[in-house]
Protein backbone atom coordinates (compact mmCIF):
# COMPACT_ATOMS: atom_id res chain seq x y z
CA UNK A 1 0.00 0.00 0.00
CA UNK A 2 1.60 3.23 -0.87
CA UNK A 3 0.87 6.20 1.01
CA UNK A 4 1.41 9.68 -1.05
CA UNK A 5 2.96 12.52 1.12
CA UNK A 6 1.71 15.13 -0.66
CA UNK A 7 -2.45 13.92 -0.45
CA UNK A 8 -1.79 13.16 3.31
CA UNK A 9 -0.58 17.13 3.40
CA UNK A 10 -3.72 18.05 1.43
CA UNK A 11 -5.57 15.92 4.27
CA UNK A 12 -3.85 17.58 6.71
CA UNK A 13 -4.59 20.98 5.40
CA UNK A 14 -8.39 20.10 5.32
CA UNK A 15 -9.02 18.37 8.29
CA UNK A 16 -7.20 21.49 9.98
CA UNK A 17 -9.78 23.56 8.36
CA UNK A 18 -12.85 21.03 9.12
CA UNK A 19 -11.95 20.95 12.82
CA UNK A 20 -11.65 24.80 12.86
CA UNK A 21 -14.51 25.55 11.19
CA UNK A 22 -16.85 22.09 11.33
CA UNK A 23 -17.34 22.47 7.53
CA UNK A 24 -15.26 21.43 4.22
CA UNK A 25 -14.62 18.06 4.71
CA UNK A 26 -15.76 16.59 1.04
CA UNK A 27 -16.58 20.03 -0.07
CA UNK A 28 -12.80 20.85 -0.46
CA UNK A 29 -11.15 17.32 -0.01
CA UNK A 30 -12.89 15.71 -3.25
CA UNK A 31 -12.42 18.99 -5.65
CA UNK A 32 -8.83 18.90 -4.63
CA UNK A 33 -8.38 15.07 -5.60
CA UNK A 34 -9.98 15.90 -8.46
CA UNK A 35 -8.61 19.06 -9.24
CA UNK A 36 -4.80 19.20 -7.95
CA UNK A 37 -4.17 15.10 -8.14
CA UNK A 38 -6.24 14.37 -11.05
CA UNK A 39 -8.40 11.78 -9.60
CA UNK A 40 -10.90 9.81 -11.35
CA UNK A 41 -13.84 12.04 -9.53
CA UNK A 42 -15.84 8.65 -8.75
CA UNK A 43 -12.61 7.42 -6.64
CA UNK A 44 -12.32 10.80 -5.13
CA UNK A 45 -15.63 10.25 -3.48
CA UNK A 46 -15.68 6.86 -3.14
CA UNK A 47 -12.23 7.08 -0.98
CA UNK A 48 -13.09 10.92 0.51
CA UNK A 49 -15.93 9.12 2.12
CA UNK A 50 -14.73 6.27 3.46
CA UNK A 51 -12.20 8.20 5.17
CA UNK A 52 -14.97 10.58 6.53
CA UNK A 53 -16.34 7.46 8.29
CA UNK A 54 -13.18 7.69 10.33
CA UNK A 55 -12.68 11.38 10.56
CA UNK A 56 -16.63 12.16 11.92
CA UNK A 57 -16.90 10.33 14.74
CA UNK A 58 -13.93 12.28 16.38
CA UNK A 59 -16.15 15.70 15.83
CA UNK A 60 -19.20 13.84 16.87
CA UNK A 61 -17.80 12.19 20.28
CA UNK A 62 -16.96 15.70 21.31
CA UNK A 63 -20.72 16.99 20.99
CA UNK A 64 -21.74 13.65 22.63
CA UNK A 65 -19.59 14.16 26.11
CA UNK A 66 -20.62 17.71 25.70
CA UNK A 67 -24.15 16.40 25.73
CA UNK A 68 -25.29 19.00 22.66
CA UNK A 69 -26.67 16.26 20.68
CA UNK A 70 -30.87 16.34 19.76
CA UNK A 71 -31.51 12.43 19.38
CA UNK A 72 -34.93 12.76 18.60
CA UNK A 73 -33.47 14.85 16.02
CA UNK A 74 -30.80 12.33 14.93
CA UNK A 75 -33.27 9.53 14.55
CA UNK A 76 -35.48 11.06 11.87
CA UNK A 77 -32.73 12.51 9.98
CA UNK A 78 -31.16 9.05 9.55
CA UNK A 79 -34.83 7.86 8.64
CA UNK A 80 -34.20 9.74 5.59
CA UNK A 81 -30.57 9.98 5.31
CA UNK A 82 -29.11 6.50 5.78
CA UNK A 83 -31.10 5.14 3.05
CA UNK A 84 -31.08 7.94 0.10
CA UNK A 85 -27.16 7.57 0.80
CA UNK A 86 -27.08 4.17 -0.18
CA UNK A 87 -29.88 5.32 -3.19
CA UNK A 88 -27.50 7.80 -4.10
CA UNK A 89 -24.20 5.22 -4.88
CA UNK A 90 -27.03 3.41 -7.17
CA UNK A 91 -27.99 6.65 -8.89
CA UNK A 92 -24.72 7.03 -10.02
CA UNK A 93 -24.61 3.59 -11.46
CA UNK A 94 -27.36 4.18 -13.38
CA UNK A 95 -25.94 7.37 -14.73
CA UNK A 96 -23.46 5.21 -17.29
CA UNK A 97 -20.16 4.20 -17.81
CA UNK A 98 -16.71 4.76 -18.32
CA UNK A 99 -16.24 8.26 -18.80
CA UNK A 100 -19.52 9.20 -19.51
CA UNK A 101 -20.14 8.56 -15.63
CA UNK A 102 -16.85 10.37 -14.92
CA UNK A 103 -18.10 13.47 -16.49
CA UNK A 104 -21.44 13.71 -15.11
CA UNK A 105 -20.34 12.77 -11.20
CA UNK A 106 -17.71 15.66 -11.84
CA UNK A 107 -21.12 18.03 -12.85
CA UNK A 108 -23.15 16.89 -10.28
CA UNK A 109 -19.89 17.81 -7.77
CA UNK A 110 -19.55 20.94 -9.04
CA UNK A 111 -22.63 22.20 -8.53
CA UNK A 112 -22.93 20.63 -5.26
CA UNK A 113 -20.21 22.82 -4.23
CA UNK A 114 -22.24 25.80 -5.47
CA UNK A 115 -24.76 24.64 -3.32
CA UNK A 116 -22.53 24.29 -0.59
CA UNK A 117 -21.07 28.05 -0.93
CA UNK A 118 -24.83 29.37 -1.28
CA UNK A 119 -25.59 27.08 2.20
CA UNK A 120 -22.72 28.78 3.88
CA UNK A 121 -23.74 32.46 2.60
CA UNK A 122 -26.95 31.48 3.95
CA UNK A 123 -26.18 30.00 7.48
CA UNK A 124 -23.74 33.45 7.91
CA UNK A 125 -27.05 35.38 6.94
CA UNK A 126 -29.00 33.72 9.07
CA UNK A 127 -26.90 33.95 11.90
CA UNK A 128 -25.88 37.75 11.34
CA UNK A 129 -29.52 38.44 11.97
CA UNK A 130 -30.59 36.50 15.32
CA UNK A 131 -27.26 38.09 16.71
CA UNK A 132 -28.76 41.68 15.70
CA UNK A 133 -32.25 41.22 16.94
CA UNK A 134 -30.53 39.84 20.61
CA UNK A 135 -28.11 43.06 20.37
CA UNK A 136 -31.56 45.08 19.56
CA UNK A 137 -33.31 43.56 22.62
CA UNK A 138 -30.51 44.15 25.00
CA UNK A 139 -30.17 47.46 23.84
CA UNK A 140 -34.03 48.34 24.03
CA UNK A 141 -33.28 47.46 27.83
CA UNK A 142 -35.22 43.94 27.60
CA UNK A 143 -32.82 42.16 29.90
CA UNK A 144 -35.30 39.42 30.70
CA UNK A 145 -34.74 36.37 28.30
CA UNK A 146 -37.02 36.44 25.28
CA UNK A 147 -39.32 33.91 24.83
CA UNK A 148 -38.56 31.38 22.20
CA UNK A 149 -40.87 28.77 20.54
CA UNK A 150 -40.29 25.51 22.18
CA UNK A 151 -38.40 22.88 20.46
CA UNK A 152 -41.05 20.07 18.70
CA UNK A 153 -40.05 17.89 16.26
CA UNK A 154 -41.27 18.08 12.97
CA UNK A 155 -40.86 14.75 11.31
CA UNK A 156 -41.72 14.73 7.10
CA UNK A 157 -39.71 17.95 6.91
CA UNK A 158 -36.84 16.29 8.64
CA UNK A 159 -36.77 13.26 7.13
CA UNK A 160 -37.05 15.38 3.95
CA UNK A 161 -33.94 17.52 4.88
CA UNK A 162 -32.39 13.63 5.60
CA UNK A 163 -33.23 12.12 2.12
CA UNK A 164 -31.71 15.60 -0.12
CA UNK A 165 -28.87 15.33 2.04
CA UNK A 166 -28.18 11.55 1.83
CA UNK A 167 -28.86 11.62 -1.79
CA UNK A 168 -26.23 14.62 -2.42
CA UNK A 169 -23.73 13.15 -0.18
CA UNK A 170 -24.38 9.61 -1.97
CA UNK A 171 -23.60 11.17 -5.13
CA UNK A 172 -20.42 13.43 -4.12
CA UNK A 173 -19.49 13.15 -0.43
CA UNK A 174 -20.66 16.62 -0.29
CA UNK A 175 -23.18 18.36 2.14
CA UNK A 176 -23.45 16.45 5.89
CA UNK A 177 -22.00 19.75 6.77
CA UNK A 178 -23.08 22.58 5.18
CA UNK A 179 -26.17 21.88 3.22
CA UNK A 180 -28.01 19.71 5.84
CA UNK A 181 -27.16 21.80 8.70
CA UNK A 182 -28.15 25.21 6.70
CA UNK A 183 -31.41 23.60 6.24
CA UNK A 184 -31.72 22.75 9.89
CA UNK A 185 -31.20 25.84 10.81
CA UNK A 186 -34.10 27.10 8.70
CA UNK A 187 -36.48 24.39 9.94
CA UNK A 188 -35.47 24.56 13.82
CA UNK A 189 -34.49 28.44 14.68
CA UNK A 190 -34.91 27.27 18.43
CA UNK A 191 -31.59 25.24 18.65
CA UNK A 192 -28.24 27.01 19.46
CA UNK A 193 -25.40 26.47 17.66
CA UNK A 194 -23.78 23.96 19.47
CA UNK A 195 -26.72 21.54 19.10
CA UNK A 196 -27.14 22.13 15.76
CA UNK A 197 -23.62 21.42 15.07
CA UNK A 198 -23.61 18.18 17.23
CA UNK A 199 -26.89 17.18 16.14
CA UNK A 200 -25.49 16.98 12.13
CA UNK A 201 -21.95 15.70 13.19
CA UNK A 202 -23.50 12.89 15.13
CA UNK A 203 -26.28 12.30 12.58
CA UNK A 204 -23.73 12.17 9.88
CA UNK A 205 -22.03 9.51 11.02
CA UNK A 206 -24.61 6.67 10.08
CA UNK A 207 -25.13 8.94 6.63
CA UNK A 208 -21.08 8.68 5.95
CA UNK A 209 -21.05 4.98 6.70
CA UNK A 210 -24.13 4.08 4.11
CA UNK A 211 -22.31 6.45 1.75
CA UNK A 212 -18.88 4.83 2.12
CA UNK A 213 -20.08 0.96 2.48
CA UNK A 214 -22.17 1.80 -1.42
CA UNK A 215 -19.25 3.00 -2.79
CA UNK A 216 -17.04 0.13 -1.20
CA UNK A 217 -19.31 -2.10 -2.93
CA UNK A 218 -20.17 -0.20 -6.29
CA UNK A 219 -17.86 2.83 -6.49
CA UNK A 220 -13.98 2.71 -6.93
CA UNK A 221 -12.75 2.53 -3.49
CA UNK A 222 -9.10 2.99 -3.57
CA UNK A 223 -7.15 1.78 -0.59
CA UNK A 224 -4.19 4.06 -0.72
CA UNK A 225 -5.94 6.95 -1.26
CA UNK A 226 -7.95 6.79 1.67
CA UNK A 227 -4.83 5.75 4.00
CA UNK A 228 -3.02 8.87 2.81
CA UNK A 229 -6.28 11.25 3.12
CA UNK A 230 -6.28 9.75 7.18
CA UNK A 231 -2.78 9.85 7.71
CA UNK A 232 -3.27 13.76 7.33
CA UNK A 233 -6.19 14.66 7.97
CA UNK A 234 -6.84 12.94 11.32
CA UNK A 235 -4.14 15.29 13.00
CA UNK A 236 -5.60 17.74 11.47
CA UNK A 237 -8.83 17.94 12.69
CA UNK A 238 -7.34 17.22 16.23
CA UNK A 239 -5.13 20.36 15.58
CA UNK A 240 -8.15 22.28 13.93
CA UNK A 241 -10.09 21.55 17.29
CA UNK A 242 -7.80 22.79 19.74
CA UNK A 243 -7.23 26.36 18.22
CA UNK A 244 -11.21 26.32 17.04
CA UNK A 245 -12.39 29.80 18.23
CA UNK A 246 -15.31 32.18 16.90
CA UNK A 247 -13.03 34.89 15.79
CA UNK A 248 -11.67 32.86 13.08
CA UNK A 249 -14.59 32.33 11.33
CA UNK A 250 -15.27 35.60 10.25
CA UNK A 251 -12.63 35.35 8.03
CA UNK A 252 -12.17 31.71 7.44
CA UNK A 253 -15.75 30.43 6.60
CA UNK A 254 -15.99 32.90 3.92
CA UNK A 255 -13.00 32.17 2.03
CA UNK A 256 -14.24 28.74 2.24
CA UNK A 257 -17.32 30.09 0.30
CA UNK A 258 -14.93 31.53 -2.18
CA UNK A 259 -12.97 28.26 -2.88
CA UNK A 260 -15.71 25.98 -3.22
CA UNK A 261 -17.40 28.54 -5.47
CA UNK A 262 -14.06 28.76 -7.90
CA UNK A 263 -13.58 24.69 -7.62
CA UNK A 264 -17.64 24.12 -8.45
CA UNK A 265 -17.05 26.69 -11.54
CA UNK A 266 -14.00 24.89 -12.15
CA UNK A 267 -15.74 21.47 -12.19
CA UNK A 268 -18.41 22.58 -14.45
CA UNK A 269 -15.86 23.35 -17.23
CA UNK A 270 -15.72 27.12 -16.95
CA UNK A 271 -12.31 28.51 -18.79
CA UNK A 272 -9.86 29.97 -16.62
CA UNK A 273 -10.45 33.68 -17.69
CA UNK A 274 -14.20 33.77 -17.26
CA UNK A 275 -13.74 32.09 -14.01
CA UNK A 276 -11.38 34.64 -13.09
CA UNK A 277 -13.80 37.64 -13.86
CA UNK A 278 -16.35 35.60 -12.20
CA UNK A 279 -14.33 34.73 -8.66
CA UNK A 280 -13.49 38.97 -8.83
CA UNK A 281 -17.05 40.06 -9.39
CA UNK A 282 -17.95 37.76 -6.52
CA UNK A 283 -15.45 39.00 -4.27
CA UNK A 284 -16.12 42.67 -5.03
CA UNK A 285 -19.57 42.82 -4.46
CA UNK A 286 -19.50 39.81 -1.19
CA UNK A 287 -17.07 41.16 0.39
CA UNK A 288 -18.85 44.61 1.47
CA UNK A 289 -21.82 42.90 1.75
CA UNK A 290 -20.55 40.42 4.59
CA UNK A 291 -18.75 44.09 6.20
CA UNK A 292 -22.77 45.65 6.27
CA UNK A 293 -23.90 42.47 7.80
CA UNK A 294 -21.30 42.09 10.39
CA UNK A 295 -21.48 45.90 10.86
CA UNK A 296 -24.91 45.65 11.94
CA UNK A 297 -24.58 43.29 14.55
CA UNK A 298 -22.61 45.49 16.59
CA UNK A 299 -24.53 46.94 19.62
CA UNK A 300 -25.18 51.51 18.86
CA UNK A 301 -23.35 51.63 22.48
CA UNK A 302 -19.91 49.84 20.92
CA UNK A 303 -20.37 51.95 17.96
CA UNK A 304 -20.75 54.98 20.19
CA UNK A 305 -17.58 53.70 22.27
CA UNK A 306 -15.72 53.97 19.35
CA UNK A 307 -17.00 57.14 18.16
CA UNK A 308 -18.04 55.95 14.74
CA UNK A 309 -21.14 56.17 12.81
CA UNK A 310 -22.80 52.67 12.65
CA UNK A 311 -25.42 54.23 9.88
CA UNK A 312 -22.80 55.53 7.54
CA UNK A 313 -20.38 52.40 7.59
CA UNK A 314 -23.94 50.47 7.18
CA UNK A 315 -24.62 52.09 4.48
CA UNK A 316 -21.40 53.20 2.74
CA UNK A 317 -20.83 49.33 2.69
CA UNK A 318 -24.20 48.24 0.98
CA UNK A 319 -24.35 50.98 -1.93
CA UNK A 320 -21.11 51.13 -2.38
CA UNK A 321 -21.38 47.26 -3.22
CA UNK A 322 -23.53 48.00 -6.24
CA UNK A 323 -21.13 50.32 -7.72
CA UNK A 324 -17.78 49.14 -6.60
CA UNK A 325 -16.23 50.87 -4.44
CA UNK A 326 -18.29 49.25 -1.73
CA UNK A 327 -15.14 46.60 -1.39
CA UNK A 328 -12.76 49.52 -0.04
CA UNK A 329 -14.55 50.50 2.53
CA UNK A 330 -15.27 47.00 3.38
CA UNK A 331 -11.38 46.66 3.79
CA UNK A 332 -11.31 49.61 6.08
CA UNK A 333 -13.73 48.57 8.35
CA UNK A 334 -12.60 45.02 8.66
CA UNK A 335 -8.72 46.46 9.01
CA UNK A 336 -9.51 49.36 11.55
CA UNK A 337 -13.00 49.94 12.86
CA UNK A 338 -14.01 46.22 13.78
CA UNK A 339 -11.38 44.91 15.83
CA UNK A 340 -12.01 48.54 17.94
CA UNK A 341 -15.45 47.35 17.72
CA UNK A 342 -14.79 43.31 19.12
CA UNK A 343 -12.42 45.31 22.13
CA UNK A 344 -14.88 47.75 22.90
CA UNK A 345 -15.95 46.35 26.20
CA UNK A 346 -20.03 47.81 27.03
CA UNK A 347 -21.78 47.06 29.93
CA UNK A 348 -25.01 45.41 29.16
CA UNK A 349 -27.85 47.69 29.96
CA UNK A 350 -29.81 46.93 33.77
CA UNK A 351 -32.66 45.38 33.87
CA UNK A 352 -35.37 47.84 34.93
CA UNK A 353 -36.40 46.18 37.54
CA UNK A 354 -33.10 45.52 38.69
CA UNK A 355 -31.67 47.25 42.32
């Protein structure tokens, strides 16, 4: 069995990024097979996943001791999941042969990582504004808790969200972590983050292993490949873990975006120069964007601690996106105003009935 250095660096490099960020795995570990190593794409899955049968249980086990695991949840996602996995390895069997099958698993990939970018925007989105409406609230003075609805499962839109998962993942080892959990987030607002993190890591475990054991048995499992994706990437998702912190995000998950948005492109036969005006445009006009949105988080007493205008940067950031010039003053704010923002320490406000 030969083990290749320079994938087990690649694995290393991803799992690094998938315990930092708990996203990427098979969204940037199959691309790059495919991409840098010139894998076959239906080896790239086929091994990509089998190795993720080894690499999620070490996210999951976490979320487990941590006890920020829904299992009610679990159990009707794998209703859906574990089986449309297994469906999906036969899909692609029925797609055709040789290189006709080649081509069209390398489509389907590609826009799967589309899909995985858009999840991402999405989940930041989504995010971005329950943060502002609980800044809001404590600023408005409402230091009693808000109510929130209470947490009742919703089982044919679950197992829904478990069989388009399953199926995508079946198809191109993409999604158990960014489309699924996107799509939980929509369907159950109540959960925090942590559980809705544990909740898909421990779900995708069973989803992984009906993935990997179809393509064991129909797919082009390659040994070596796998060995030398786990020989790197298992450290690095242990290393990934340990300097894991919410600060890093805000500039890691959306380069993420950007990379599986120029490897989907990539996939789907775009030339190199259109991509490249494409990947520019997207960066010009996302970039301010994500500054408005993180801008408007920020509480009007940190913005008045640091004797800026929250309105103005707001603002400057989301026209300015339209016309260009949006992306500069996204680069100021990110370089100078937010980290005075992030050290700006506020009191919360009293409750009113407080003594």
């Amino acid at each position: 069995m030969h083990i290749s250095l320079a994938v087990a660096v690649a694995g290393l490099i991803v799992g690094f990024t998938v315990g930092l960020t708990g996203m990427g795995g098979g969204a940037l570990m199959t691309p790059i097979l495919v991409l840098l190593f010139k894998v076959q794409p239906l080896a790239a899955v086929s091994s990509d996943l089998v190795a993720a049968v080894i690499m999620k249980p070490v996210g999951g086990g976490v979320h487990l001791r941590r006890g920020t695991v829904n299992f009610a949840l679990v159990r009707w996602l794998m209703v859906g999941s574990v089986p449309a996995a297994f469906a999906g390895v036969l899909v692609l069997r029925h797609l055709g042969d040789g290189a006709v099958v080649q081509t069209r698993i390398k489509e389907a990939l590609g826009a799967a990582l589309l899909l995985a970018a858009i999840s991402i925007a999405a989940k930041g989105v989504l995010q971005a504004r329950t943060t502002r409406r609980a800044v809001q609230a404590a600023g408005q003075g409402q230091g009693r808790p808000q109510p929130q609805r209470p947490f009742q499962i919703r089982p044919l839109p679950t197992m829904a969200i478990g069989v388009l998962g399953g199926l995508v993942v079946g198809m191109t080892s993409v999604g158990s972590g960014s489309l699924m959990i996107v799509l939980l987030l929509l369907l159950y607002p109540m959960l925090s983050s942590a559980e809705l993190v544990g909740t898909d890591l421990v779900q995708a475990i069973p989803l992984v292993g009906s993935a990997a054991f179809g393509h064991i048995l129909f797919g082009d499992f390659r040994l070596s490949l796998t060995a030398s994706l786990l020989v790197g990437s298992i450290p690095g998702v242990y290393l990934g873990a340990r300097v894991s912190s919410r600060a890093k995000d805000v500039v890691i998950r959306p380069a993420l975006a950007l990379i599986l948005i120029a490897s989907g492109l990539k996939l789907l036969n775009l030339d190199t120069v259109t991509l490249a005006i494409v990947v520019a445009a997207v960066i010009l006009v996302a970039v301010p964007i994500w500054g408005m949105l993180d801008a408007a988080i920020h509480s009007d007493a940190a913005w008045t601690a640091v004797r800026a205008s929250k309105r103005a940067i707001v603002a400057i950031q989301g026209i300015g996106a339209i016309f260009g010039v949006g992306f500069v003053a996204a680069l100021v704010y990110f370089s100078r105003i937010r980290p005075r923002l992030v050290a700006a320490k506020v009191p919360a406000p009293a409750h009113p009935g407080a003594k």
